[in-house]
PDB file of N, CA and C in Angstrom:
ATOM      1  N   UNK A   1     118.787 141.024  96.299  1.00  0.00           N
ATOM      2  CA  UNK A   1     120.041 140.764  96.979  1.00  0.00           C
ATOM      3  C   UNK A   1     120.923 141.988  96.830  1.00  0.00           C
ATOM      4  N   UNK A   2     121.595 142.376  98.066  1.00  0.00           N
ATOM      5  CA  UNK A   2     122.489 143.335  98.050  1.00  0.00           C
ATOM      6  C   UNK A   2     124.209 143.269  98.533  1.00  0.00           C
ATOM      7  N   UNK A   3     124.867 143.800  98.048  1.00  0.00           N
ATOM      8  CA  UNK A   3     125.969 143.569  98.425  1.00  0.00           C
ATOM      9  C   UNK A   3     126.734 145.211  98.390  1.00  0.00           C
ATOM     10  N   UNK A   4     127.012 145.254  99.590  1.00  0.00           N
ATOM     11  CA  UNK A   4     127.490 147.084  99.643  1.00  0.00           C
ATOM     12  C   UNK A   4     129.060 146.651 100.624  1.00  0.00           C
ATOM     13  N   UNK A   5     129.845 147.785 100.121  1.00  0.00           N
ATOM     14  CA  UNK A   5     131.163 147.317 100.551  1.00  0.00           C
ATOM     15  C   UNK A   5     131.444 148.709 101.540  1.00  0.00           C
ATOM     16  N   UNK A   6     130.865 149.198 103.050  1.00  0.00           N
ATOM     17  CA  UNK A   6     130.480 150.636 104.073  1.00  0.00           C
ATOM     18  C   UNK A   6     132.778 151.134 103.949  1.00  0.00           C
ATOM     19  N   UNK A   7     133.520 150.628 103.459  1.00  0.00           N
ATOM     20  CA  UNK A   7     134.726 151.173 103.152  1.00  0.00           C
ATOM     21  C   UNK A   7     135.131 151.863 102.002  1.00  0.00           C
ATOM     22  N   UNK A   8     134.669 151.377 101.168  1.00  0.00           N
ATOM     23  CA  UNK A   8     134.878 152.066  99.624  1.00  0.00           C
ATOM     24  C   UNK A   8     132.969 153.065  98.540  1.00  0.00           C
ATOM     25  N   UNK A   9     132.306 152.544 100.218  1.00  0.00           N
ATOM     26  CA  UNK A   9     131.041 153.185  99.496  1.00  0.00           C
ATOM     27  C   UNK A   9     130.379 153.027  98.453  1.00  0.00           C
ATOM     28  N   UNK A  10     130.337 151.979  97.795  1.00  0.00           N
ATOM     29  CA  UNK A  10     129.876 151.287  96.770  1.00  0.00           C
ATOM     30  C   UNK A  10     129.334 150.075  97.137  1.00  0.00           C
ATOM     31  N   UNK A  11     128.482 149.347  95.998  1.00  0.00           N
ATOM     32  CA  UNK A  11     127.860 148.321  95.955  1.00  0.00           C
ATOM     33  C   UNK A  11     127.438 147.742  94.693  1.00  0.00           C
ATOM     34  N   UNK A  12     126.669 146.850  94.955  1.00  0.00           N
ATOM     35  CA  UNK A  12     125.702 146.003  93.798  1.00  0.00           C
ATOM     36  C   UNK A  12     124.476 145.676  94.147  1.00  0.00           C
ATOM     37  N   UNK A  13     123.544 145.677  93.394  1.00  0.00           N
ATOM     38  CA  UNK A  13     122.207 145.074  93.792  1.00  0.00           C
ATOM     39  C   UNK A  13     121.542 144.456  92.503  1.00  0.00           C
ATOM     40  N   UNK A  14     121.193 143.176  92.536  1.00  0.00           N
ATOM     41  CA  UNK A  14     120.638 142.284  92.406  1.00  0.00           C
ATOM     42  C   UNK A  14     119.185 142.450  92.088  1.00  0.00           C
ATOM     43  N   UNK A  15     118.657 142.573  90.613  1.00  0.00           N
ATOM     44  CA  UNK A  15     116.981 143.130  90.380  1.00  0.00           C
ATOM     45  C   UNK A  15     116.181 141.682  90.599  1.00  0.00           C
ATOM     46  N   UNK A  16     114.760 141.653  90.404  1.00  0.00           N
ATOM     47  CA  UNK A  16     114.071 140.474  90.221  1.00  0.00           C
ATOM     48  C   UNK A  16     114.483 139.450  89.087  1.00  0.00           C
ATOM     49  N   UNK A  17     114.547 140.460  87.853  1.00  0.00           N
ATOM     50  CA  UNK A  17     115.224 139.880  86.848  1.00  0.00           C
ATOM     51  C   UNK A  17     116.745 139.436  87.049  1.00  0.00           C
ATOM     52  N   UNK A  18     117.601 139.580  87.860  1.00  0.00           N
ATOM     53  CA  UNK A  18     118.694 138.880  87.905  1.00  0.00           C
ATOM     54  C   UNK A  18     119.772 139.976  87.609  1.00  0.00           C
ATOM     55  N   UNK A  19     119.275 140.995  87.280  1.00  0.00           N
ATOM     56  CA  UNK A  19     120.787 141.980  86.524  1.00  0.00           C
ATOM     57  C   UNK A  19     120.936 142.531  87.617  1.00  0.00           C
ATOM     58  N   UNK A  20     121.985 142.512  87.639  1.00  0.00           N
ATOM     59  CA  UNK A  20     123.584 143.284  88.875  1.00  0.00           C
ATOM     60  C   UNK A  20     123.617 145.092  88.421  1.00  0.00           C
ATOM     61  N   UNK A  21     123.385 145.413  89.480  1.00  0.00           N
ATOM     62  CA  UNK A  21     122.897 147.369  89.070  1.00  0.00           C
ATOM     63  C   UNK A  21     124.424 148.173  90.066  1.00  0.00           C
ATOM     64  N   UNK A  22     125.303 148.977  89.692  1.00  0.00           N
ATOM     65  CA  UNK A  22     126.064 149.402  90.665  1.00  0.00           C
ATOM     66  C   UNK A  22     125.144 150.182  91.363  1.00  0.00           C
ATOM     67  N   UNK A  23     126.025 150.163  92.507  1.00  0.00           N
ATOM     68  CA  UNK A  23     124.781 151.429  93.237  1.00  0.00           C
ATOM     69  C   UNK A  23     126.082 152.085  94.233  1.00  0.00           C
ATOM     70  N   UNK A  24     126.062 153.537  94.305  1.00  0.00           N
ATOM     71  CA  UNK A  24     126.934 154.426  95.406  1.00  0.00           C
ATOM     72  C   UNK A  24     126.454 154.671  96.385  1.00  0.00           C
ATOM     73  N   UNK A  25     126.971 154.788  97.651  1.00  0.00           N
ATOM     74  CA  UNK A  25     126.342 155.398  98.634  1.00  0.00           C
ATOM     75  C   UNK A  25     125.554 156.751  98.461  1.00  0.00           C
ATOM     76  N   UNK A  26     126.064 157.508  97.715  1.00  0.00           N
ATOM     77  CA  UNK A  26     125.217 158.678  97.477  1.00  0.00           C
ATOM     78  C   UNK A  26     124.120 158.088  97.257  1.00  0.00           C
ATOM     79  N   UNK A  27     123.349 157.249  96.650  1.00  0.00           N
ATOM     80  CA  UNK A  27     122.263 156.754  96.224  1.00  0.00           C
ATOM     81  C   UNK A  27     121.481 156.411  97.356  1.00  0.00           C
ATOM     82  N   UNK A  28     121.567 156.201  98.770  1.00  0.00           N
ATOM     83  CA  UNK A  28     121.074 156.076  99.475  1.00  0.00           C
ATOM     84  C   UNK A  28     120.617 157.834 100.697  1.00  0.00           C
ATOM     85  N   UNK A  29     119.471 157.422 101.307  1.00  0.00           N
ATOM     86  CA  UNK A  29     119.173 158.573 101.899  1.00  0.00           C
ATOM     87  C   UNK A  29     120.699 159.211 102.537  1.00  0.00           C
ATOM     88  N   UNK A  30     120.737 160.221 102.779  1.00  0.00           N
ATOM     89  CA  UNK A  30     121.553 160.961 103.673  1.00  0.00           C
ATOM     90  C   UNK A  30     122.938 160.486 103.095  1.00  0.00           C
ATOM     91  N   UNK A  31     122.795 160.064 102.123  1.00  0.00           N
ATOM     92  CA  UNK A  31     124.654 159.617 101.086  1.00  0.00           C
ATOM     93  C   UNK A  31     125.652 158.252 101.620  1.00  0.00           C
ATOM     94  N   UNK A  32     124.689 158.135 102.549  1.00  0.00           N
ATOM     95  CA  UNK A  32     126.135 157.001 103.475  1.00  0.00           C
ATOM     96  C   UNK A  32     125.720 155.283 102.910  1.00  0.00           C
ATOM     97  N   UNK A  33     125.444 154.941 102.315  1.00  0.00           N
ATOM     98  CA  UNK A  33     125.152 153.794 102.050  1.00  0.00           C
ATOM     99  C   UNK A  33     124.193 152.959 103.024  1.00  0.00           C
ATOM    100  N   UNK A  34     125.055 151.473 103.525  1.00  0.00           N
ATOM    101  CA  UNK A  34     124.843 150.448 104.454  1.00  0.00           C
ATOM    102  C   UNK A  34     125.918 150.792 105.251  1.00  0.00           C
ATOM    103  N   UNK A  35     125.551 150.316 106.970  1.00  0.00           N
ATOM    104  CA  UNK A  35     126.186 150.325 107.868  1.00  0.00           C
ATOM    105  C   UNK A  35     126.404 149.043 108.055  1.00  0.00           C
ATOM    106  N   UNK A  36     127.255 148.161 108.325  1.00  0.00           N
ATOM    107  CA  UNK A  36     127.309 146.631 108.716  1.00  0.00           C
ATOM    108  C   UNK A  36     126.569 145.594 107.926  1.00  0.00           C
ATOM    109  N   UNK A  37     126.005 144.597 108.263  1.00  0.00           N
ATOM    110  CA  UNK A  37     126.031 143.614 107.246  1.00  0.00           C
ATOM    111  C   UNK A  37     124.704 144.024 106.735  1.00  0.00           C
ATOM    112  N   UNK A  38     124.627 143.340 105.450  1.00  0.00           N
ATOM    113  CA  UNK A  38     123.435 143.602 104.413  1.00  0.00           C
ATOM    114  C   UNK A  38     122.735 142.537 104.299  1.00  0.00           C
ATOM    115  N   UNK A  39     122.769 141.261 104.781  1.00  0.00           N
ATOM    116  CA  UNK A  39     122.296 139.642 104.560  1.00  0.00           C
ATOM    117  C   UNK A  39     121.131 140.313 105.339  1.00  0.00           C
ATOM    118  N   UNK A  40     120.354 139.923 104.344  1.00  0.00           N
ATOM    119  CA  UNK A  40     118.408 139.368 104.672  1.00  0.00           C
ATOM    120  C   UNK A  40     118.155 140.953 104.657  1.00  0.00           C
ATOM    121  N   UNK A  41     118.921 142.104 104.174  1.00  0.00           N
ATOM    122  CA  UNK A  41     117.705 143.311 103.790  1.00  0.00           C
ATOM    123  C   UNK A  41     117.493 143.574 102.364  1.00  0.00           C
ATOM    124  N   UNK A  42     116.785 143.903 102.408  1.00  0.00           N
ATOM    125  CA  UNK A  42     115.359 144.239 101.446  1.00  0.00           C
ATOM    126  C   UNK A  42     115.736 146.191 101.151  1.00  0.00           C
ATOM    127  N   UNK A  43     115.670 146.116  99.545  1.00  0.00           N
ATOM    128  CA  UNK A  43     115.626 147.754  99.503  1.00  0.00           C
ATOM    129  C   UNK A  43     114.700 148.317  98.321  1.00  0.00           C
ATOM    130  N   UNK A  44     114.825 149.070  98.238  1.00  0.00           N
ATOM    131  CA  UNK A  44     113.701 149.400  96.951  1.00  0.00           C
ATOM    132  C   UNK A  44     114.385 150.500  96.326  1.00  0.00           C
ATOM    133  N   UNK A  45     114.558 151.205  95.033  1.00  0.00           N
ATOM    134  CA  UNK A  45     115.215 151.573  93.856  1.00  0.00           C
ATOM    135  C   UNK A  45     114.317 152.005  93.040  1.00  0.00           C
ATOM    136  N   UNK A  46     115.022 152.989  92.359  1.00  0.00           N
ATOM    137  CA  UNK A  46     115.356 153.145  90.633  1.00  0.00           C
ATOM    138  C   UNK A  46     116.208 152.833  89.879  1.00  0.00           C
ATOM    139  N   UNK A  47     116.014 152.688  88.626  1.00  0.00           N
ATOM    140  CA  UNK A  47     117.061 152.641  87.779  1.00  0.00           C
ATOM    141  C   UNK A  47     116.931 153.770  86.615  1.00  0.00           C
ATOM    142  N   UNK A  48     118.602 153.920  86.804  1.00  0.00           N
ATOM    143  CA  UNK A  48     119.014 154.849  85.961  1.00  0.00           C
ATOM    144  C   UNK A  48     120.115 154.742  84.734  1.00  0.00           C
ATOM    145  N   UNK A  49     120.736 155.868  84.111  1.00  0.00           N
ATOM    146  CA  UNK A  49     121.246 155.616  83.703  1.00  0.00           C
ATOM    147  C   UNK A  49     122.493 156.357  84.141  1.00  0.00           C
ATOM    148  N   UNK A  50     124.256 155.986  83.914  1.00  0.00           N
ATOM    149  CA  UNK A  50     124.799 156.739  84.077  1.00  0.00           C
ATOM    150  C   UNK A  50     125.469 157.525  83.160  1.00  0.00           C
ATOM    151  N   UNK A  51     126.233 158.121  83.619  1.00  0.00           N
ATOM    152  CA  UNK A  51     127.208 159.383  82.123  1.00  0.00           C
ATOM    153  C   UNK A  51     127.675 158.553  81.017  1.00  0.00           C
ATOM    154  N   UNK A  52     128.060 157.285  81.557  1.00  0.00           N
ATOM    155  CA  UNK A  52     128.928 156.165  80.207  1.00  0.00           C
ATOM    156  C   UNK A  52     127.596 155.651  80.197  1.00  0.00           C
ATOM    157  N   UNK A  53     126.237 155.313  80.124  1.00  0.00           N
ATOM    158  CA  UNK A  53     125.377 154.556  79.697  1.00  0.00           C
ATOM    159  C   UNK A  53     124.677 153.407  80.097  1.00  0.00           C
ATOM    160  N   UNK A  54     125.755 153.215  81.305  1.00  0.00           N
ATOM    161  CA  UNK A  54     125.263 152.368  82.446  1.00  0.00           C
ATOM    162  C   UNK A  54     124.135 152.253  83.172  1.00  0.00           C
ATOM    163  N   UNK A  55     123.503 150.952  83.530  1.00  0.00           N
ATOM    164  CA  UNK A  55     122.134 151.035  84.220  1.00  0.00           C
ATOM    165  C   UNK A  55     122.631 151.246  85.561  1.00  0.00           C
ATOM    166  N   UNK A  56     122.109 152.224  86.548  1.00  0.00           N
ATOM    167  CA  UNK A  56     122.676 152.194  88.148  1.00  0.00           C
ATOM    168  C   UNK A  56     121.538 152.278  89.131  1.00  0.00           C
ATOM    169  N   UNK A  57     121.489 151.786  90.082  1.00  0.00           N
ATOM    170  CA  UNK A  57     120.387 152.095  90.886  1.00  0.00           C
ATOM    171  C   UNK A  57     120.415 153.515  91.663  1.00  0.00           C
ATOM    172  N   UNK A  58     119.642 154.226  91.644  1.00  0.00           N
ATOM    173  CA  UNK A  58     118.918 155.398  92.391  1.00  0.00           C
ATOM    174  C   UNK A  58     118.352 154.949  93.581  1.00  0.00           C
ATOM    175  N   UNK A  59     118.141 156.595  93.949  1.00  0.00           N
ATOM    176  CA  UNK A  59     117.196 156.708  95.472  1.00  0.00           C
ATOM    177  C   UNK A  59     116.871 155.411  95.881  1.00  0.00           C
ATOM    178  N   UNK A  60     117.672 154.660  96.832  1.00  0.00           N
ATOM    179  CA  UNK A  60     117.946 153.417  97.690  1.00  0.00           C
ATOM    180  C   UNK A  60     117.103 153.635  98.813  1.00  0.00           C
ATOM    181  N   UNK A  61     116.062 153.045  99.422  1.00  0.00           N
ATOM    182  CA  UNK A  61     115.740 153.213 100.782  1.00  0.00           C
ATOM    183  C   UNK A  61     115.924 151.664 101.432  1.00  0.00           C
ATOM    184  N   UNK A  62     115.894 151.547 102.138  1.00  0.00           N
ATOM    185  CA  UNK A  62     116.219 150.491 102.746  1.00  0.00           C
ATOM    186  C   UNK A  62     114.643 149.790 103.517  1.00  0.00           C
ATOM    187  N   UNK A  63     114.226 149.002 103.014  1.00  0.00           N
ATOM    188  CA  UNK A  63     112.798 148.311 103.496  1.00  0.00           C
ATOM    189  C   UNK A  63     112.935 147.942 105.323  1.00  0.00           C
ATOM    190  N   UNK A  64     112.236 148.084 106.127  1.00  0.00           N
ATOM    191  CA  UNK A  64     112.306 147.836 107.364  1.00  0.00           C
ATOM    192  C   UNK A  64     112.713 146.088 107.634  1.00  0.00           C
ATOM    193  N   UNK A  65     113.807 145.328 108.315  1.00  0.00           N
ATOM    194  CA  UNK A  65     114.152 144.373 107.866  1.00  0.00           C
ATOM    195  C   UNK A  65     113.534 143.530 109.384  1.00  0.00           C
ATOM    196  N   UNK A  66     112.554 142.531 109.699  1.00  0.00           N
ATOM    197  CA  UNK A  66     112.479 141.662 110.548  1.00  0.00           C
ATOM    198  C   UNK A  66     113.083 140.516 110.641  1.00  0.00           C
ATOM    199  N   UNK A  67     113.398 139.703 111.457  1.00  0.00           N
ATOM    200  CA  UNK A  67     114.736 138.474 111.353  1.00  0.00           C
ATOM    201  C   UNK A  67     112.972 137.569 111.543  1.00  0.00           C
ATOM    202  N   UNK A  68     112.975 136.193 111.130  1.00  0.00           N
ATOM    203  CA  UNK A  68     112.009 135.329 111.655  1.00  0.00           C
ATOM    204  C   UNK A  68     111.927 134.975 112.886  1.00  0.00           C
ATOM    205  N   UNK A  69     110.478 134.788 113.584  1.00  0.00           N
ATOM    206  CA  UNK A  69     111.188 134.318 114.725  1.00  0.00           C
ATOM    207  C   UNK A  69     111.123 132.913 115.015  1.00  0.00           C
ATOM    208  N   UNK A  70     112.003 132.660 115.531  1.00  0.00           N
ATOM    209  CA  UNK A  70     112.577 130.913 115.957  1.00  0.00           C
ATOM    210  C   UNK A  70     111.944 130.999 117.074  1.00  0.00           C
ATOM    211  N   UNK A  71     111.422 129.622 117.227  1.00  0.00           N
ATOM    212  CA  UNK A  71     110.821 128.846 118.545  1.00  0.00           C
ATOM    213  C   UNK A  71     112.111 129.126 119.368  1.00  0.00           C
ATOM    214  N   UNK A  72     112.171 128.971 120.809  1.00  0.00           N
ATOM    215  CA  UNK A  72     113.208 128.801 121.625  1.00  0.00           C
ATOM    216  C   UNK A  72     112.488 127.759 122.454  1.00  0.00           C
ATOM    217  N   UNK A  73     113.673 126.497 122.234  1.00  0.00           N
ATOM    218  CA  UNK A  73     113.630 125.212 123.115  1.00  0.00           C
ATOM    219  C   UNK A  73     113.195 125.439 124.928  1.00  0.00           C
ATOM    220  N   UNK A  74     112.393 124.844 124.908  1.00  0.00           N
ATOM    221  CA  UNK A  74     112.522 124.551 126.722  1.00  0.00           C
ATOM    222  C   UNK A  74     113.135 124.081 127.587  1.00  0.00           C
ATOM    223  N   UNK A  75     114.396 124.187 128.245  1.00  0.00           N
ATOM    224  CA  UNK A  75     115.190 123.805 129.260  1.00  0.00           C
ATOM    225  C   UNK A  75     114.507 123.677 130.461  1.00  0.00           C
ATOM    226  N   UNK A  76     114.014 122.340 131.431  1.00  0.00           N
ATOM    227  CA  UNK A  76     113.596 122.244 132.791  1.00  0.00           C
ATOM    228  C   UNK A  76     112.516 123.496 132.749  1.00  0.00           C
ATOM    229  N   UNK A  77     112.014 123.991 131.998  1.00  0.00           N
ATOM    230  CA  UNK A  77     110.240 124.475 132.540  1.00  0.00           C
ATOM    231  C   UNK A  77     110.439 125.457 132.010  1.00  0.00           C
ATOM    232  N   UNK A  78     112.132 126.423 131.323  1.00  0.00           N
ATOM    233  CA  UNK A  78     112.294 128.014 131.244  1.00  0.00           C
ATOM    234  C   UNK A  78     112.287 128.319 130.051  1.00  0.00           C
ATOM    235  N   UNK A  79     112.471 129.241 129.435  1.00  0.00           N
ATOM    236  CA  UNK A  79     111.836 129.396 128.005  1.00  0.00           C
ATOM    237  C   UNK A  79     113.209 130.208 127.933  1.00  0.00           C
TER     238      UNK A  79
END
């Protein structure tokens, strides 16, 4: 789970284990973080440490994100 805030350039991410990692936009390719919403993507990481001792996530890429696809109902014969 991710949560990135594209105004102040920062974030959080959420490991398997449950611990909350800060993460900066620098940490992502090309420095800019997330663009618009982050619900249902997937990213992959390091962890590091920072200057105060902090665990932070590293080199962020962002996993290619597919939405599921939903049936669409039939109206009179049209899809």
């Amino acid at each position: 789970m991710i949560w990135f805030n594209e105004t102040e350039n920062y974030g959080y991410i959420a490991t398997a284990e449950g611990e909350r990692l800060y993460v900066h936009g620098s940490a992502f390719a090309g420095g800019k973080g997330i663009e618009g919403r982050c619900k249902g993507i997937e990213v992959t990481f390091d962890v590091a440490e920072d200057e105060e001792g902090r665990r932070v996530a590293k080199d962020v890429a962002v996993v290619e994100y597919s939405a599921p696809h939903r049936a669409r109902r039939r109206h009179g014969g049209r899809v």
